[in-house]
C-alpha atoms as a PDB file:
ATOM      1  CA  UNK A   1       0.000   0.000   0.000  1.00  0.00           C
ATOM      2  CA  UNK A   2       1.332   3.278  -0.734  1.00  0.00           C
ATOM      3  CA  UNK A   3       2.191   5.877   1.894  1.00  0.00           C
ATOM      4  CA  UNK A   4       2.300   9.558   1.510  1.00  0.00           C
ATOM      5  CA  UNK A   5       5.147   9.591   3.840  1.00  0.00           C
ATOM      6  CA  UNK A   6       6.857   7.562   1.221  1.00  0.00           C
ATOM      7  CA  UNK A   7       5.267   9.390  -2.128  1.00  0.00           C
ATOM      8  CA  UNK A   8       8.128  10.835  -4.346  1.00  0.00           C
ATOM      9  CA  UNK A   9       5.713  14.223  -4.779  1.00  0.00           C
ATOM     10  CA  UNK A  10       5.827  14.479  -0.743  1.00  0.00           C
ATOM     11  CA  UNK A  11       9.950  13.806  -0.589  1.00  0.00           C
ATOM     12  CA  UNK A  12      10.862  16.453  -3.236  1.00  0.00           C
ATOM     13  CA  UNK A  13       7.532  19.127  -0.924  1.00  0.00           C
ATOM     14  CA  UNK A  14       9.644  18.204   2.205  1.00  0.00           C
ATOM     15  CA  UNK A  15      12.782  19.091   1.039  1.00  0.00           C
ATOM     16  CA  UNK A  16      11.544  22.207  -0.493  1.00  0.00           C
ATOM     17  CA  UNK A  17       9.896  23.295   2.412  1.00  0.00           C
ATOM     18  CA  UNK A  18      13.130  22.501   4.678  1.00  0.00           C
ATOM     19  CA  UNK A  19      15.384  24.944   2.581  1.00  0.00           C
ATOM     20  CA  UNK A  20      13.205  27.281   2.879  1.00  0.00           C
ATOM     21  CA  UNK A  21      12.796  27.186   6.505  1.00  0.00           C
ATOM     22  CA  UNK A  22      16.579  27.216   6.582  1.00  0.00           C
ATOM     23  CA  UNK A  23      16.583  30.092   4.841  1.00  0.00           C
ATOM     24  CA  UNK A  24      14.972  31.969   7.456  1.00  0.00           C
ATOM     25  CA  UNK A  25      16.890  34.289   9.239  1.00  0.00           C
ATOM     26  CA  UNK A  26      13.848  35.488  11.858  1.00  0.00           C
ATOM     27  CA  UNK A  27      14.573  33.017  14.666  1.00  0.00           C
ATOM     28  CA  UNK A  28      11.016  33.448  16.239  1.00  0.00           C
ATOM     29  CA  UNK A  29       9.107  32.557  12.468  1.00  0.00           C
ATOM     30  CA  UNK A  30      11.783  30.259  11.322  1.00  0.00           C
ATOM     31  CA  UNK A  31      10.605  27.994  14.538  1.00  0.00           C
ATOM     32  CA  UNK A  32       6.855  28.771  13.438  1.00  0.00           C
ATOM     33  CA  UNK A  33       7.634  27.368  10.295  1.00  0.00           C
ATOM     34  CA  UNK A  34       9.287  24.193  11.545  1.00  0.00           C
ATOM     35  CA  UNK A  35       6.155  23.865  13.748  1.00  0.00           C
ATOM     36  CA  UNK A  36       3.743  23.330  10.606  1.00  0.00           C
ATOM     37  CA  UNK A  37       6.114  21.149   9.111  1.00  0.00           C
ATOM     38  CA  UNK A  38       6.042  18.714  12.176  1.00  0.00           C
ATOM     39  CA  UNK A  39       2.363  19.806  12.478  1.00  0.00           C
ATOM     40  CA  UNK A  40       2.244  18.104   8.378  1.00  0.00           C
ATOM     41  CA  UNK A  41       4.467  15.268   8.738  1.00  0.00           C
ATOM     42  CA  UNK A  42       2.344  14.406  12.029  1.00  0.00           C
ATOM     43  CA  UNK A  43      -1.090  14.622   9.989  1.00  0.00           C
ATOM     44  CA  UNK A  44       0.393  12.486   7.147  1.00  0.00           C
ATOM     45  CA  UNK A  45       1.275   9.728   9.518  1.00  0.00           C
ATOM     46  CA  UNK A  46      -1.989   9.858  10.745  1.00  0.00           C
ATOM     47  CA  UNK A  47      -3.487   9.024   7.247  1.00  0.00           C
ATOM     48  CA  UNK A  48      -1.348   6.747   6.985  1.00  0.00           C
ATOM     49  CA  UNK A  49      -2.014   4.702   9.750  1.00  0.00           C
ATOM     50  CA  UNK A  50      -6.030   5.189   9.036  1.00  0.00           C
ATOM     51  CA  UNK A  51      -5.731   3.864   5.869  1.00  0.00           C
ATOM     52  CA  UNK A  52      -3.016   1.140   7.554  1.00  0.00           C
ATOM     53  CA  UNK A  53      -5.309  -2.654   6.568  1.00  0.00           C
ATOM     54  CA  UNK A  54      -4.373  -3.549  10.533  1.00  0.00           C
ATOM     55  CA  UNK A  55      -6.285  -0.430  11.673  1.00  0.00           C
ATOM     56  CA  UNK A  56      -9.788  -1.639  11.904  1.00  0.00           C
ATOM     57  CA  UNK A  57     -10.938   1.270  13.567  1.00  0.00           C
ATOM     58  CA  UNK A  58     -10.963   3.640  11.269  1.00  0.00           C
ATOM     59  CA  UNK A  59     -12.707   7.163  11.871  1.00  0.00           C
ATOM     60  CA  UNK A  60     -13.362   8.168   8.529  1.00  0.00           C
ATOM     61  CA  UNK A  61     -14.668  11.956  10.135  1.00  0.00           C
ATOM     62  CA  UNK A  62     -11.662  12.201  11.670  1.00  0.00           C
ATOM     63  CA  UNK A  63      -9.454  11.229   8.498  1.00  0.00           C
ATOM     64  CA  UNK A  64     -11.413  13.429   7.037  1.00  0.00           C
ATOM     65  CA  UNK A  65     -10.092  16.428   9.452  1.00  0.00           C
ATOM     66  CA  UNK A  66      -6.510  14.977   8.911  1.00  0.00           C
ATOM     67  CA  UNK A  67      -6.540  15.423   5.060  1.00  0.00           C
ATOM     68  CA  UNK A  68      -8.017  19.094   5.491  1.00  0.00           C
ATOM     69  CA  UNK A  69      -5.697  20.152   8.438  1.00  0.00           C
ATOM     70  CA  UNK A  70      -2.807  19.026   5.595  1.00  0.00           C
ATOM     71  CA  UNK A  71      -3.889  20.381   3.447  1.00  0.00           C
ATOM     72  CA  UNK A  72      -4.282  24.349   5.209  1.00  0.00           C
ATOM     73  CA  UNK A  73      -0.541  23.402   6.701  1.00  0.00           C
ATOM     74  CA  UNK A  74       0.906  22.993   3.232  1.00  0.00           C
ATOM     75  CA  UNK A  75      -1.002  26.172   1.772  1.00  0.00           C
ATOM     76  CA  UNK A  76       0.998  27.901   4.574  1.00  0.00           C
ATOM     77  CA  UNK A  77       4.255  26.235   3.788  1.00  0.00           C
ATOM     78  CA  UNK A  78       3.683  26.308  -0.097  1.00  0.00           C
ATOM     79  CA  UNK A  79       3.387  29.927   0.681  1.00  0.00           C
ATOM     80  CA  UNK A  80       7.396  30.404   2.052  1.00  0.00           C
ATOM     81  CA  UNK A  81       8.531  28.381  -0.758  1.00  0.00           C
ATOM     82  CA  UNK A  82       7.185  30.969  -2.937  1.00  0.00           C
ATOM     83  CA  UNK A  83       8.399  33.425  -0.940  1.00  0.00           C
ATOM     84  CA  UNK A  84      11.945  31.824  -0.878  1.00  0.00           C
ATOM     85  CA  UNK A  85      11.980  30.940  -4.231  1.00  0.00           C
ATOM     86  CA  UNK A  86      11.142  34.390  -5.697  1.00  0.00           C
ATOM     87  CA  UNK A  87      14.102  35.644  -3.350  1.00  0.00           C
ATOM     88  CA  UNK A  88      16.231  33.353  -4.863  1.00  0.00           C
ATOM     89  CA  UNK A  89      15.613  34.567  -8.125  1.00  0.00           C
ATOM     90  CA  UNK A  90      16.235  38.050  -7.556  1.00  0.00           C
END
């Protein structure tokens, strides 16, 4: 079964999202940033384990509010990748 953890598209969003929070000089947002990342990597484990065929107990409300909670954490996160890229490019 495949994993997102283990997806190729969410390998090449994690380590686009950890340059850019390297890039960050602001100590205090550079943390918030690293926050939502664990916040993301935490929610994708989650739906991973739901969807896990040993996991008979599956919530599908509350899988639900896993895939939307990722999916507002990488809207922030895609948003400081912009950010860094179009700094990059200057």
């Amino acid at each position: 079964m495949l994993k997102i953890k283990s997806s190729n598209r969410f390998q090449k969003d994690l380590r686009l999202y950890k340059s850019a929070i390297e890039s960050i000089t602001d100590k205090n947002v550079k943390q918030e940033y690293q926050t939502l990342l664990n916040k993301l990597i935490e929610q994708f484990k989650l739906i991973d384990a739901a969807h896990d065929t040993v996991n008979r107990n599956i919530d599908p409300t509350q899988v639900r509010d896993n895939v939307e909670l990722s999916i507002q954490i990488r809207q922030k996160l895609n948003k400081i990748v912009k950010d860094f890229k179009s700094s990059t490019n200057v």
